[in-house]
C-alpha atoms as a PDB file:
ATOM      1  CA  UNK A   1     117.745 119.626  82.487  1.00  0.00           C
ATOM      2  CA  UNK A   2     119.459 122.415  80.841  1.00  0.00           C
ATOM      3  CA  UNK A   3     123.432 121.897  79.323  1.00  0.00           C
ATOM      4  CA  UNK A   4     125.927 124.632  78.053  1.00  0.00           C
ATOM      5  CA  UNK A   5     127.270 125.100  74.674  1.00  0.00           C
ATOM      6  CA  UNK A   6     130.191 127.006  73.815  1.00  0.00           C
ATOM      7  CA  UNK A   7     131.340 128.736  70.773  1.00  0.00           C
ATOM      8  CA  UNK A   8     134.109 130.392  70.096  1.00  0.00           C
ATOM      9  CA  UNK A   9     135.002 131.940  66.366  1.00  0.00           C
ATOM     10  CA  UNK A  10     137.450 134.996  64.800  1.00  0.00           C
ATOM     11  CA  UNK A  11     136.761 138.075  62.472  1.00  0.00           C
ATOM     12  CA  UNK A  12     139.503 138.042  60.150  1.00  0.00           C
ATOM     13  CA  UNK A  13     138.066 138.426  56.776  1.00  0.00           C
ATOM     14  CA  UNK A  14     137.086 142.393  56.605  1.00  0.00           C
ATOM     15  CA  UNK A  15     137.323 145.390  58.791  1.00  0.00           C
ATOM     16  CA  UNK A  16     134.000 146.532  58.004  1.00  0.00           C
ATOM     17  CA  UNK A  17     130.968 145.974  60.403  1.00  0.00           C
ATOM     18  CA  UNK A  18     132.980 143.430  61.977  1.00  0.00           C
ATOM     19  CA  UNK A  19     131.816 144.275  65.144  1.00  0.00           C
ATOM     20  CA  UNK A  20     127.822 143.204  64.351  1.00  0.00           C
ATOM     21  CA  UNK A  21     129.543 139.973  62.538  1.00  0.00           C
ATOM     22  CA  UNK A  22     131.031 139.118  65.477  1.00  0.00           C
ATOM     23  CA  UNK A  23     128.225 138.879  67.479  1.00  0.00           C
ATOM     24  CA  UNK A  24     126.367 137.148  64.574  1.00  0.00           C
ATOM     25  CA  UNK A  25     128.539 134.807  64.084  1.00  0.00           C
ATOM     26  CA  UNK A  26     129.266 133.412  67.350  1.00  0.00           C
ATOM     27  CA  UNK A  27     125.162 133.294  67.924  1.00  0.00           C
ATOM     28  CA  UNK A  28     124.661 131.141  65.016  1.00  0.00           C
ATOM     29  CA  UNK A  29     127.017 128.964  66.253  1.00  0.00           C
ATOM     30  CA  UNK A  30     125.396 128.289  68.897  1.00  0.00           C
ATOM     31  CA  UNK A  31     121.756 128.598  67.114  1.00  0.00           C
ATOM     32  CA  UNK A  32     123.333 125.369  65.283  1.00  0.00           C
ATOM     33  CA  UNK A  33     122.898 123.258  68.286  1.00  0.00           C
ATOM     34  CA  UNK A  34     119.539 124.484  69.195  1.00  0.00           C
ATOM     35  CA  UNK A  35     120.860 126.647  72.153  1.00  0.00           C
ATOM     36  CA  UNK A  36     119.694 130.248  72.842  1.00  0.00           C
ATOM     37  CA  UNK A  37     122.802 132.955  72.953  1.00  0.00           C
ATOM     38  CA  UNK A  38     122.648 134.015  76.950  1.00  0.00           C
ATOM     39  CA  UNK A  39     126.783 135.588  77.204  1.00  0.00           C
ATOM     40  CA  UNK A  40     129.706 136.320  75.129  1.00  0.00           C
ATOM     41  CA  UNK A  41     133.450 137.355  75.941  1.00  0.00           C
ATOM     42  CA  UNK A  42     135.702 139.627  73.436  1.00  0.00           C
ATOM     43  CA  UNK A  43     139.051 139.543  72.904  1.00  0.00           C
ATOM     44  CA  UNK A  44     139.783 142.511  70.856  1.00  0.00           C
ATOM     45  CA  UNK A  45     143.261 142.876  69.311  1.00  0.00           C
ATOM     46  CA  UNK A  46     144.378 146.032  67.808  1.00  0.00           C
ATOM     47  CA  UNK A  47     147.125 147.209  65.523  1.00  0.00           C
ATOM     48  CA  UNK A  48     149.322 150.633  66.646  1.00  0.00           C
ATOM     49  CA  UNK A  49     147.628 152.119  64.023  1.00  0.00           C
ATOM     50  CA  UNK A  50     144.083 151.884  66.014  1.00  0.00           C
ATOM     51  CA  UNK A  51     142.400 154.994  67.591  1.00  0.00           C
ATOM     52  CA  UNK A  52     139.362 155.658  69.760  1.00  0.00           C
ATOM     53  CA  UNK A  53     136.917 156.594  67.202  1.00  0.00           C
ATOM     54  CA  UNK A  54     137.596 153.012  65.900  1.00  0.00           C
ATOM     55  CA  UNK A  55     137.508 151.408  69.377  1.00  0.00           C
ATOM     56  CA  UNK A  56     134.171 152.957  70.117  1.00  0.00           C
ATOM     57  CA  UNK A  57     132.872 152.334  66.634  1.00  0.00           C
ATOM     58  CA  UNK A  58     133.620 148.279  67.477  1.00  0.00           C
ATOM     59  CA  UNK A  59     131.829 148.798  70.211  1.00  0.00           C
ATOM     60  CA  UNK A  60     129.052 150.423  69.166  1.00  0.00           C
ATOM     61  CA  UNK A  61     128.511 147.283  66.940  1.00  0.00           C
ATOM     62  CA  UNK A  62     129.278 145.038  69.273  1.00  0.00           C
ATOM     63  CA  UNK A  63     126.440 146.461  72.037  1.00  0.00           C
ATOM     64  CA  UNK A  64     124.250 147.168  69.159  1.00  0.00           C
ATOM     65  CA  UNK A  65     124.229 143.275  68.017  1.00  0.00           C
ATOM     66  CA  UNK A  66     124.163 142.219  71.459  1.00  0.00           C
ATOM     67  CA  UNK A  67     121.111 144.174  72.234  1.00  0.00           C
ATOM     68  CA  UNK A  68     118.835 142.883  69.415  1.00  0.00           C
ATOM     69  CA  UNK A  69     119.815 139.049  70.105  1.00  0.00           C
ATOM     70  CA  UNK A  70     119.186 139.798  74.147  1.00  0.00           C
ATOM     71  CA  UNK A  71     122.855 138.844  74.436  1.00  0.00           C
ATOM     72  CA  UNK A  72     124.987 139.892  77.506  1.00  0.00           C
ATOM     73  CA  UNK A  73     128.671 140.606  77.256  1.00  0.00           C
ATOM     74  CA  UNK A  74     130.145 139.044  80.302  1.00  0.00           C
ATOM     75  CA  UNK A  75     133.890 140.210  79.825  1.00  0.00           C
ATOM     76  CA  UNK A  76     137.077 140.376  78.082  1.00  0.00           C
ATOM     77  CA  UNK A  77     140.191 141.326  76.760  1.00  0.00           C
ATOM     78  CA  UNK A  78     141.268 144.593  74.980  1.00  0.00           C
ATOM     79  CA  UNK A  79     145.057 145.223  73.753  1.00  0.00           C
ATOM     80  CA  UNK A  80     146.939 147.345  71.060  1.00  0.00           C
ATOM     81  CA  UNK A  81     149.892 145.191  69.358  1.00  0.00           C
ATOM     82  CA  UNK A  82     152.438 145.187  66.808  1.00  0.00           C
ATOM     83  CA  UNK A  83     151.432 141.455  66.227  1.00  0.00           C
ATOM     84  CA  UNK A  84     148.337 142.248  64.225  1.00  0.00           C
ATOM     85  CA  UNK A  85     147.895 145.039  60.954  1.00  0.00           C
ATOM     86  CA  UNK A  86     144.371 145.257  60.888  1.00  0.00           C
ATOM     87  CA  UNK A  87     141.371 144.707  63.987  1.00  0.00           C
ATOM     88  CA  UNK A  88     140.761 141.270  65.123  1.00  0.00           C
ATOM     89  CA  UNK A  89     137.905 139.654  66.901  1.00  0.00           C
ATOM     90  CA  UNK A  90     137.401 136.871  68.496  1.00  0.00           C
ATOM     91  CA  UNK A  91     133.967 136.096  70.657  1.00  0.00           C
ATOM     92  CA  UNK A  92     133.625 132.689  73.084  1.00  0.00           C
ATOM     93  CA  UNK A  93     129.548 132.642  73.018  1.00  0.00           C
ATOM     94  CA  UNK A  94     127.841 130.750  75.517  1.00  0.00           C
ATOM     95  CA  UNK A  95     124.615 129.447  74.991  1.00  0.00           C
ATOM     96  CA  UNK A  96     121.837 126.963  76.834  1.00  0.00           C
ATOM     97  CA  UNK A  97     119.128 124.349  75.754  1.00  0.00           C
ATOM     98  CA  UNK A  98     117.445 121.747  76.869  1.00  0.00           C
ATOM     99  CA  UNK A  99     119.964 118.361  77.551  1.00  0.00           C
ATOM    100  CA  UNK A 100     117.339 116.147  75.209  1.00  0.00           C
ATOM    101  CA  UNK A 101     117.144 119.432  72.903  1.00  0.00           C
ATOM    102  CA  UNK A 102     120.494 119.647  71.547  1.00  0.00           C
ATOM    103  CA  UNK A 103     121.792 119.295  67.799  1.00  0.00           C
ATOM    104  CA  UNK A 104     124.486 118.376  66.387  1.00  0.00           C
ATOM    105  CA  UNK A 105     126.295 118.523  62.616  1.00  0.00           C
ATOM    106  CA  UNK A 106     126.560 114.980  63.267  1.00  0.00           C
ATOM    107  CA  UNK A 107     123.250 114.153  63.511  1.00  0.00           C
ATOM    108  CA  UNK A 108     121.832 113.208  60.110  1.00  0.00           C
ATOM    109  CA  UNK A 109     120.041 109.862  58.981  1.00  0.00           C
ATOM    110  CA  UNK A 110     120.203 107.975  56.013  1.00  0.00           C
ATOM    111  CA  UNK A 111     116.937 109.029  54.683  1.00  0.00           C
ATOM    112  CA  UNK A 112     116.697 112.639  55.801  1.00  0.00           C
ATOM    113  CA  UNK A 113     115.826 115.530  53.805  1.00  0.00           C
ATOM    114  CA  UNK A 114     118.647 118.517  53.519  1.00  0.00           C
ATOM    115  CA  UNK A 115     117.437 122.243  53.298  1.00  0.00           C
ATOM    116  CA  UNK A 116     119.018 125.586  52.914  1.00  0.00           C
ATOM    117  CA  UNK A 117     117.651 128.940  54.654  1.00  0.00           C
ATOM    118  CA  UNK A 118     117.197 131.694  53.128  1.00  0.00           C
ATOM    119  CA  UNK A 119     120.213 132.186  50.009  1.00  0.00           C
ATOM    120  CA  UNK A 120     123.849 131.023  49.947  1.00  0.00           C
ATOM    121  CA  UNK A 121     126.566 133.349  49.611  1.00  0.00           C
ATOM    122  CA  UNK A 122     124.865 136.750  51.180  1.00  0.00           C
ATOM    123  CA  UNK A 123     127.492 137.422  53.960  1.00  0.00           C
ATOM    124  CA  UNK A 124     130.130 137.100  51.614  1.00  0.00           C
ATOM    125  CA  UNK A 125     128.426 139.592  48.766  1.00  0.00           C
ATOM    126  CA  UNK A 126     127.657 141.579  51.710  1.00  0.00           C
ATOM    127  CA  UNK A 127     131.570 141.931  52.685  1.00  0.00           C
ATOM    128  CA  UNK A 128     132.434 142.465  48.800  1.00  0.00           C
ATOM    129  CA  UNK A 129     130.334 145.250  48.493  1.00  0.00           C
ATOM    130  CA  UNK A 130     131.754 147.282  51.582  1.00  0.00           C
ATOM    131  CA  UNK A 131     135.450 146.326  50.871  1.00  0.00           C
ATOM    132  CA  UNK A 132     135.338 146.744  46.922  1.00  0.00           C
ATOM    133  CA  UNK A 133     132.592 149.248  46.945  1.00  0.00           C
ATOM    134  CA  UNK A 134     133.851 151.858  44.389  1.00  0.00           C
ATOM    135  CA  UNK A 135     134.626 148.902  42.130  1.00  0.00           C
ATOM    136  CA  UNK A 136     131.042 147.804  41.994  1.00  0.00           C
ATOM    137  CA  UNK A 137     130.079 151.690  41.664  1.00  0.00           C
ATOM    138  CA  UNK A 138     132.139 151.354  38.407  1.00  0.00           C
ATOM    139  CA  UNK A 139     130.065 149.200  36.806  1.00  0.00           C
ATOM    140  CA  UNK A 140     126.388 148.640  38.924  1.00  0.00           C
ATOM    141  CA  UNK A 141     123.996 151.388  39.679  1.00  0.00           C
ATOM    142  CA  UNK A 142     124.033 152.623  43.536  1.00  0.00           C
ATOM    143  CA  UNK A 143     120.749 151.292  44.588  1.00  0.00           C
ATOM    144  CA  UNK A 144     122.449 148.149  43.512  1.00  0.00           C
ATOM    145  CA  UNK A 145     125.325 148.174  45.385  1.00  0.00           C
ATOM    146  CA  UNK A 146     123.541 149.653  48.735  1.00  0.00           C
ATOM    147  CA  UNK A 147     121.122 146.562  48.340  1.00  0.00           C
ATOM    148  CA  UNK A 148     124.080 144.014  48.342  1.00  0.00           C
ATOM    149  CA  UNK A 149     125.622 145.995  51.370  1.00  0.00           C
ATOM    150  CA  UNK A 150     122.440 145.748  53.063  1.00  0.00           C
ATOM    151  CA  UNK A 151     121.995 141.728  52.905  1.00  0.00           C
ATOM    152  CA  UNK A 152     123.650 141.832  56.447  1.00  0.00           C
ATOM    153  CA  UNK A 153     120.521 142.360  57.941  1.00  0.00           C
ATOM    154  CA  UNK A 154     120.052 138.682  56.980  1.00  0.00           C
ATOM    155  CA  UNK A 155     123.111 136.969  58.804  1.00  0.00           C
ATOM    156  CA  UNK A 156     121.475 135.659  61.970  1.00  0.00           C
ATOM    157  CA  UNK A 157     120.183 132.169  61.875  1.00  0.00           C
ATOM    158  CA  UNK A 158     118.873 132.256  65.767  1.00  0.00           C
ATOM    159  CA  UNK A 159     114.975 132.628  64.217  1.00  0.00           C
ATOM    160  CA  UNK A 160     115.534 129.122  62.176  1.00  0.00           C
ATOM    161  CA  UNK A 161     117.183 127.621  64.911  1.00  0.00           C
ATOM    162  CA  UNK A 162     114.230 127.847  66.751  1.00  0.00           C
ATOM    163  CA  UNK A 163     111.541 126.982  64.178  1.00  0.00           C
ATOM    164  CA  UNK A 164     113.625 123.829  63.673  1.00  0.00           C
ATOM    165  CA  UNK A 165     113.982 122.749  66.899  1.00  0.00           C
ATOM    166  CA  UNK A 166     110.599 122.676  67.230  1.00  0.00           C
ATOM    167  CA  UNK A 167     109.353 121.375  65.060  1.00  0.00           C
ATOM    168  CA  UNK A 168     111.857 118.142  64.807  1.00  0.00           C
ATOM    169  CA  UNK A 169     115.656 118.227  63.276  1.00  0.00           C
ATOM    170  CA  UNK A 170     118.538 115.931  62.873  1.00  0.00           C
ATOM    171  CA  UNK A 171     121.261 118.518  62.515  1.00  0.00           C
ATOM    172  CA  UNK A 172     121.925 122.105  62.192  1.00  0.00           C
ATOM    173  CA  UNK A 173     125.503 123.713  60.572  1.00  0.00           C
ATOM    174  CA  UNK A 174     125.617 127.398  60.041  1.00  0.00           C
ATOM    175  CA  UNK A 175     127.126 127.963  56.381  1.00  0.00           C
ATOM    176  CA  UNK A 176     130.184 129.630  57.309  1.00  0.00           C
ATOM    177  CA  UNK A 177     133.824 129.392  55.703  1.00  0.00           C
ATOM    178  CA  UNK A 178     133.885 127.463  52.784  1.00  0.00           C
ATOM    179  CA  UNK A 179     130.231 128.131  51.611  1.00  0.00           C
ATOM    180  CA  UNK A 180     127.360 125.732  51.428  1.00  0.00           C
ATOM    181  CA  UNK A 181     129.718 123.004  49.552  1.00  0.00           C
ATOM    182  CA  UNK A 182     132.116 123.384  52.735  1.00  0.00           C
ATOM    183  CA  UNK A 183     128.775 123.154  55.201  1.00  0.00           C
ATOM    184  CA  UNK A 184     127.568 120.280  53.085  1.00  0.00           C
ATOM    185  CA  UNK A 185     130.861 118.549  53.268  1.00  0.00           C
ATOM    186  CA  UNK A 186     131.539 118.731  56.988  1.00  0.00           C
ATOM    187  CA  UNK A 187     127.750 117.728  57.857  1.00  0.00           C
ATOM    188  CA  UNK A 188     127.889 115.213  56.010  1.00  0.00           C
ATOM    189  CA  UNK A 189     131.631 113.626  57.312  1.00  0.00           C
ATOM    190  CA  UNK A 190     130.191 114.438  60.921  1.00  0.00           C
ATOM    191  CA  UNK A 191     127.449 112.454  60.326  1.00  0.00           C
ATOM    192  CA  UNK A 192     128.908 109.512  58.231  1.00  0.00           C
ATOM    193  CA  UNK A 193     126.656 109.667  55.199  1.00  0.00           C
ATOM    194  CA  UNK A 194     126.529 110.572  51.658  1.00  0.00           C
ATOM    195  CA  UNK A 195     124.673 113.566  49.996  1.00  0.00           C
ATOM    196  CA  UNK A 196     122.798 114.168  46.529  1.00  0.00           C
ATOM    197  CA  UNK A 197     122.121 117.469  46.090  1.00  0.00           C
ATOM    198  CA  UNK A 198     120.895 119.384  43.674  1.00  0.00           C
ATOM    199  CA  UNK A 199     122.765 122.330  42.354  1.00  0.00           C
ATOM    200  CA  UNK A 200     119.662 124.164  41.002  1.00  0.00           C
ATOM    201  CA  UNK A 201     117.717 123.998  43.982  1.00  0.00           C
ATOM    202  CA  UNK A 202     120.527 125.537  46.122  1.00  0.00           C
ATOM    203  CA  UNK A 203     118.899 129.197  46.964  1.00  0.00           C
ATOM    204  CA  UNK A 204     120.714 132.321  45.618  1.00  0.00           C
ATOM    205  CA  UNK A 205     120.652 135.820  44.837  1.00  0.00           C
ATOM    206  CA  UNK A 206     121.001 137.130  41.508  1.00  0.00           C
ATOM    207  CA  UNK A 207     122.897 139.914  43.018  1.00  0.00           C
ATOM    208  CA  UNK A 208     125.473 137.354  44.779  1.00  0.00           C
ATOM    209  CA  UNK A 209     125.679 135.488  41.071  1.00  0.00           C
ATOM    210  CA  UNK A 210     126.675 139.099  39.615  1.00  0.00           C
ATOM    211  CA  UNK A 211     129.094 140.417  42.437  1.00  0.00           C
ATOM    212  CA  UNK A 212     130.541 137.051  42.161  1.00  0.00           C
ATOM    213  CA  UNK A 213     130.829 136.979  38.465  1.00  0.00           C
ATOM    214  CA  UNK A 214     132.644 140.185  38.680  1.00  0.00           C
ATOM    215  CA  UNK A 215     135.800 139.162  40.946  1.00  0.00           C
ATOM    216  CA  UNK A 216     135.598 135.530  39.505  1.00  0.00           C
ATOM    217  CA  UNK A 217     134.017 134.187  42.871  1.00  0.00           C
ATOM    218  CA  UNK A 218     132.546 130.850  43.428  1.00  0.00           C
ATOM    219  CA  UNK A 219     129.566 131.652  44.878  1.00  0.00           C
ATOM    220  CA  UNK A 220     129.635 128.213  46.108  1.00  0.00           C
ATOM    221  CA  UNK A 221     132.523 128.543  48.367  1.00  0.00           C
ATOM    222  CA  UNK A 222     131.995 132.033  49.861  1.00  0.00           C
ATOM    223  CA  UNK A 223     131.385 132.549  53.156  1.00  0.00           C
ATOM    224  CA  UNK A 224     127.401 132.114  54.069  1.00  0.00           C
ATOM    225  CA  UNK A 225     126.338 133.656  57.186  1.00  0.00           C
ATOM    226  CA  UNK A 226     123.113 133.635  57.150  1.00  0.00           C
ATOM    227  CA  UNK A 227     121.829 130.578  55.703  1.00  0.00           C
ATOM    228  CA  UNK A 228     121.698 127.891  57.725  1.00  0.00           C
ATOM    229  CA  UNK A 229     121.758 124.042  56.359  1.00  0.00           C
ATOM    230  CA  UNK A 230     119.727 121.590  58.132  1.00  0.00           C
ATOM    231  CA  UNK A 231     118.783 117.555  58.130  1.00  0.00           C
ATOM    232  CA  UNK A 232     115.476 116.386  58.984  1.00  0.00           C
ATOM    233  CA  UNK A 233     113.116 113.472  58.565  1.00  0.00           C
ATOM    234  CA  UNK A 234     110.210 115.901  57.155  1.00  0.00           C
ATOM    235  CA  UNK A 235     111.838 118.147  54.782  1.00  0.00           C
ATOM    236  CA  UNK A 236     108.887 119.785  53.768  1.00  0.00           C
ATOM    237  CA  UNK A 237     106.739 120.051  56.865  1.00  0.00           C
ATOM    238  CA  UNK A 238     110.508 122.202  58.547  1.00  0.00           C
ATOM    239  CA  UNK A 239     110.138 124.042  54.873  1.00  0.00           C
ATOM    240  CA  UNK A 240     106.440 124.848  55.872  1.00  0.00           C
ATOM    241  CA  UNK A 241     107.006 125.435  59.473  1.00  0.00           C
ATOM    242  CA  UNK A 242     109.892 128.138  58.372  1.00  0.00           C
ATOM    243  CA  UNK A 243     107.879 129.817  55.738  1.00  0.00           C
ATOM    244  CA  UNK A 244     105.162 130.087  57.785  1.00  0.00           C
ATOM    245  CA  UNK A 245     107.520 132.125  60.209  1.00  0.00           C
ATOM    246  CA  UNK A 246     108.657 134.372  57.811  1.00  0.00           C
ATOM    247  CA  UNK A 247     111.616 132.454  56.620  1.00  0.00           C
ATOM    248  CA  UNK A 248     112.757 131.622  52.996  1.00  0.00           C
ATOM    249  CA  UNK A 249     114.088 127.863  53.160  1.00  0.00           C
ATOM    250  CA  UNK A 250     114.621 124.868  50.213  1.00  0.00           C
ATOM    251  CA  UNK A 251     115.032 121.365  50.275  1.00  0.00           C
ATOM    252  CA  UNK A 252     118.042 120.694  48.317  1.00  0.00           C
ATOM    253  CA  UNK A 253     118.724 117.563  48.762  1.00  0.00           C
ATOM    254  CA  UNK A 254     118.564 113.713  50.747  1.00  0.00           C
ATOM    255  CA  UNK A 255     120.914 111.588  52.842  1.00  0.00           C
ATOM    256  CA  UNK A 256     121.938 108.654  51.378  1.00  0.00           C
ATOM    257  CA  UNK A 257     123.962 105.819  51.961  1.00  0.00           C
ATOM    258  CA  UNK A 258     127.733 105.353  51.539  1.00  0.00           C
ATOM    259  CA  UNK A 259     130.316 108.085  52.017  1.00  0.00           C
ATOM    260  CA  UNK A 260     129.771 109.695  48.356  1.00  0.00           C
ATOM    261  CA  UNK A 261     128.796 113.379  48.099  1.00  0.00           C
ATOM    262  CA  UNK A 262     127.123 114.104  44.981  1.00  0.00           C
ATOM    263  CA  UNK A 263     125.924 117.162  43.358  1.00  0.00           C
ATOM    264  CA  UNK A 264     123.735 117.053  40.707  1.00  0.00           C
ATOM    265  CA  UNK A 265     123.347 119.558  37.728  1.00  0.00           C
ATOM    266  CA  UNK A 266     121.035 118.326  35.221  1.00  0.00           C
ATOM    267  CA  UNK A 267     122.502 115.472  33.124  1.00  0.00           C
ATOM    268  CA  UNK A 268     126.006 115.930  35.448  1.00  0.00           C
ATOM    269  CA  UNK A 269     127.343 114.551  38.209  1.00  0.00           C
ATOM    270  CA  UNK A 270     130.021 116.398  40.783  1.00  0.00           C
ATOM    271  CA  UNK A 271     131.953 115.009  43.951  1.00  0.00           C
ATOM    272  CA  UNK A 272     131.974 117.564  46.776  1.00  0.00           C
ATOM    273  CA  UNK A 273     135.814 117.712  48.368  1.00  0.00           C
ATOM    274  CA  UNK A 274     137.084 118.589  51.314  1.00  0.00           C
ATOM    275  CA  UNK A 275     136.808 122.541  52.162  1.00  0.00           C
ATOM    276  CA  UNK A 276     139.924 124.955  50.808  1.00  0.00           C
ATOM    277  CA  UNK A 277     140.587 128.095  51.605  1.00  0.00           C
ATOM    278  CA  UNK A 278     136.933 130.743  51.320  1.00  0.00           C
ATOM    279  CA  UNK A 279     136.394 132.323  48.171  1.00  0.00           C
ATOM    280  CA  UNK A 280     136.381 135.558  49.962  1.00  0.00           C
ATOM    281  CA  UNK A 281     140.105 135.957  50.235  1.00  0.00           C
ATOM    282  CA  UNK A 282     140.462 136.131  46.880  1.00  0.00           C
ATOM    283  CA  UNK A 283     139.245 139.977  46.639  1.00  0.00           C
ATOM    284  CA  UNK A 284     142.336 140.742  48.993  1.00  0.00           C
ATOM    285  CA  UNK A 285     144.787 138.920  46.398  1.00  0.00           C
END
């Protein structure tokens, strides 16, 4: 009765820790349709530049990851080449569930509550603070800065995966590229309703508002790891069922008729558009 999912997903976005977001990554994707992370191949692609402390330093990450999510690595592919200037990633995850188990992003109802896990934008601060570290020294303290660095410890979604699935969802989507307004977006096209949400209820950090403030980031649109948005007939019952387990999670919002994605901030009224590029890339500029 059991079915395969596959996932498959790049690092491209920071050289630092990318070997645990790798890993991470991949699992939520496949936490997103309800299935447990069993296997994972690498294809690892490294510059001329690369040497073996960094190779074993990538792995190190990699096995480390794998060994706290119970995660074997089946294969893969290693390779030095002019092609690329920095490390690159990518991880095909394999996961299993139950056939009348599965989610989709598809798989919201008119009707259906939407909640956010735990706080938007905390992979992306997370990658900000290790790339543009002695920037942030310049201007917060360091217990600051080593707190933002340390909201990776928050990036895997697996635990809400599985509080969700049982106790009853519609649809999962990791909050990925694009942020939360991306995530919202693409559930909501997948599924083929419309979306009011409500901007203030949308979890956050103050320390992602202030790292964002600082490189003129829209928290919004950064790159969410680590919060995973969900659709489900009783909101507040999943809401219960996850805080019960240890898990911060909102309802932010319902499904509504129609195709129009609203987001609501007080007296005003926003349209959600398709995903551009993450706000993350911006640092790099």
């Amino acid at each position: 009765g059991e079915v395969f999912v596959f996932s498959t997903d790049p690092i491209t976005g920071t050289e630092k820790n990318m070997g645990s977001l790798a890993v991470q990554i991949t699992a939520n994707d496949l936490a997103s349709a309800g299935a447990e992370p069993v296997a994972m191949l690498l294809t690892v692609l490294l510059p001329p530049s690369a040497d073996e402390p960094l190779i074993r330093t990538l792995m190190q990450e990699v096995d480390e990851a794998c060994g706290k999510l119970n995660i074997q690595i089946m294969g893969g592919h290693t390779e030095i080449t002019a092609v690329v200037n920095q490390p690159v990633i990518s991880v095909t995850g394999v996961g299993k569930v139950q056939k009348d188990k599965l989610v989709t992003t598809g798989g919201a109802h008119v009707g259906d509550d939407i909640i956010a896990t735990k706080w938007i934008g905390i992979e992306g601060t997370s990658i900000v603070a290790r790339e543009k570290e002695e920037e942030l020294l310049n201007r917060f303290s360091r217990s600051f800065v080593e707190t933002v660095k340390s909201f990776d410890q928050y990036l895997s979604v697996v635990p809400e995966a599985a509080v969700a699935v049982k106790h009853g969802v519609s649809a999962m989507h990791d909050v990925t590229e694009g942020g939360i307004y991306g995530a919202l977006w693409e559930m909501a096209e997948a599924s083929g309703i419309g979306l009011e949400v409500d901007l203030k209820s949308i979890p956050i950090r103050q320390e992602t508002v202030e790292v964002c403030e600082q490189f003129h980031l829209n928290p919004y649109q950064l790159i969410s790891s680590g919060s995973m948005l969900m659709a489900a007939p009783d909101g507040l019952g999943l809401v219960q069922a996850l805080k019960k387990a240890g898990i911060p999670a909102s309802i932010v919002g319902r499904c509504v008729e129609g195709k129009a994605k609203k987001i609501v901030n007080g007296e005003d009224t926003a349209y959600l558009e398709r995903p551009k590029t993450d706000e993350l890339y911006k640092i790099y500029e």
